[in-house]
Protein backbone atom coordinates (compact mmCIF):
# COMPACT_ATOMS: atom_id res chain seq x y z
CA UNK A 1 -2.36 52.15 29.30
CA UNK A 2 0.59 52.84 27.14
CA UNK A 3 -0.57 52.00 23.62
CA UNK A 4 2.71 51.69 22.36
CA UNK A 5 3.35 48.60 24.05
CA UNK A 6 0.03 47.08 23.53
CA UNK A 7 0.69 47.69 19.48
CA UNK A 8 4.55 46.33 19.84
CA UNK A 9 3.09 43.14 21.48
CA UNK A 10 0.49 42.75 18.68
CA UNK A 11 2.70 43.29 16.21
CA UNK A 12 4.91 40.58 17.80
CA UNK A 13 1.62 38.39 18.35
CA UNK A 14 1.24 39.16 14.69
CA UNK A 15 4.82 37.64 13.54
CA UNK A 16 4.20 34.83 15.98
CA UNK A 17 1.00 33.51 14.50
CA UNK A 18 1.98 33.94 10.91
CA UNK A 19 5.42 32.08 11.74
CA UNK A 20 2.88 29.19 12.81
CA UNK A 21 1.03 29.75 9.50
CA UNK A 22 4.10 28.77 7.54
CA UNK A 23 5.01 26.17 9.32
CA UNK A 24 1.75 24.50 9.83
CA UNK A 25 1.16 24.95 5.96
CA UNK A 26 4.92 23.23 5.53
CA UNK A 27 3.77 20.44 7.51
CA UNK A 28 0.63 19.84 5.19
CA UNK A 29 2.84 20.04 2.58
CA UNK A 30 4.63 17.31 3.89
CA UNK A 31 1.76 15.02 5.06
CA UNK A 32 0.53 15.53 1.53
CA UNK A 33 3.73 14.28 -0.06
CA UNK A 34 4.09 11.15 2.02
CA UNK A 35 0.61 10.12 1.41
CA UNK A 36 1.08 10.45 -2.13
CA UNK A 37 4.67 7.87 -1.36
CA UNK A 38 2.20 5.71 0.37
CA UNK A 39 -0.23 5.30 -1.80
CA UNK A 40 2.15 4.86 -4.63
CA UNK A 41 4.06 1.98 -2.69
CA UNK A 42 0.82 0.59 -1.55
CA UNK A 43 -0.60 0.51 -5.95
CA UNK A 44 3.05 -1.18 -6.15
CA UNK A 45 2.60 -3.60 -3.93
CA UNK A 46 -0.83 -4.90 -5.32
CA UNK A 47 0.67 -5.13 -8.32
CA UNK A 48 3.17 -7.34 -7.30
CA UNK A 49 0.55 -9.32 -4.62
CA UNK A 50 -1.82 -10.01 -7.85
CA UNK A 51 1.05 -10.71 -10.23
CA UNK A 52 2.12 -13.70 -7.53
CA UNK A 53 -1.33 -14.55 -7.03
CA UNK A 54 -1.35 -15.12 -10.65
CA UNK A 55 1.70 -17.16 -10.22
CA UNK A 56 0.52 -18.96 -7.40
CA UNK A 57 -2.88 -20.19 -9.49
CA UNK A 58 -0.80 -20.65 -12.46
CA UNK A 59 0.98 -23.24 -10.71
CA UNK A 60 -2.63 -24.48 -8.43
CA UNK A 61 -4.05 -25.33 -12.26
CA UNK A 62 -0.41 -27.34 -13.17
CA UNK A 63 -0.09 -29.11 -10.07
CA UNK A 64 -4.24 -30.17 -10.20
CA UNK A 65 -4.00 -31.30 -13.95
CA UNK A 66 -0.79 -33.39 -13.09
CA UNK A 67 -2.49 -34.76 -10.02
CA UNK A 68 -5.79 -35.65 -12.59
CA UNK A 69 -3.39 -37.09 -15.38
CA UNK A 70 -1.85 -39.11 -12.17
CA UNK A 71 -5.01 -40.56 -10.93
CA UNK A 72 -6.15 -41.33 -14.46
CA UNK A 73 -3.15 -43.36 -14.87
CA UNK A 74 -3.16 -44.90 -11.53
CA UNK A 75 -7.22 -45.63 -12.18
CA UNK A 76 -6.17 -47.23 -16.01
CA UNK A 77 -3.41 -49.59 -14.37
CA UNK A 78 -6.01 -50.60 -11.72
CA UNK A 79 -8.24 -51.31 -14.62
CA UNK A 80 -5.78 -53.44 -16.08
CA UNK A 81 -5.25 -55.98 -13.36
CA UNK A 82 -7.29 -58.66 -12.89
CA UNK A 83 -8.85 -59.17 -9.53
């Protein structure tokens, strides 16, 4: 057994596995900064879903008190009439 070879090829073994290291560790890095994007664009876009939800009632509660003031109105000149 030549033990000179055996320590060469752990010592390459060695570089290997610690090149993996970094790389794996940039990758993390990575993940971790796109989830952060993601959840940041995802808080962005609730906040513009429940601003035009807000919209969108908004203009539910117009359209519904028009409709009522309609209906009165049709219901007073229906009154009016005579039968």
């Amino acid at each position: 057994m030549d033990f000179q070879n055996v320590i060469k090829e752990l010592q390459n073994t060695l570089v290997v596995v610690s090149e993996i290291q970094r790389r794996q560790a940039e990758v993390q890095k990575l993940q971790a900064y796109d989830m952060d994007a993601l959840r940041e664009m995802f808080r962005d876009g609730m906040k513009a879903h429940e601003e035009r939800m807000a919209h969108f009632e908004q203009s539910m509660n117009e359209a519904g008190d028009k409709l009522n003031g309609l209906i009165g109105y049709l219901d007073g000149l229906r009154r009016d009439k005579p039968e």
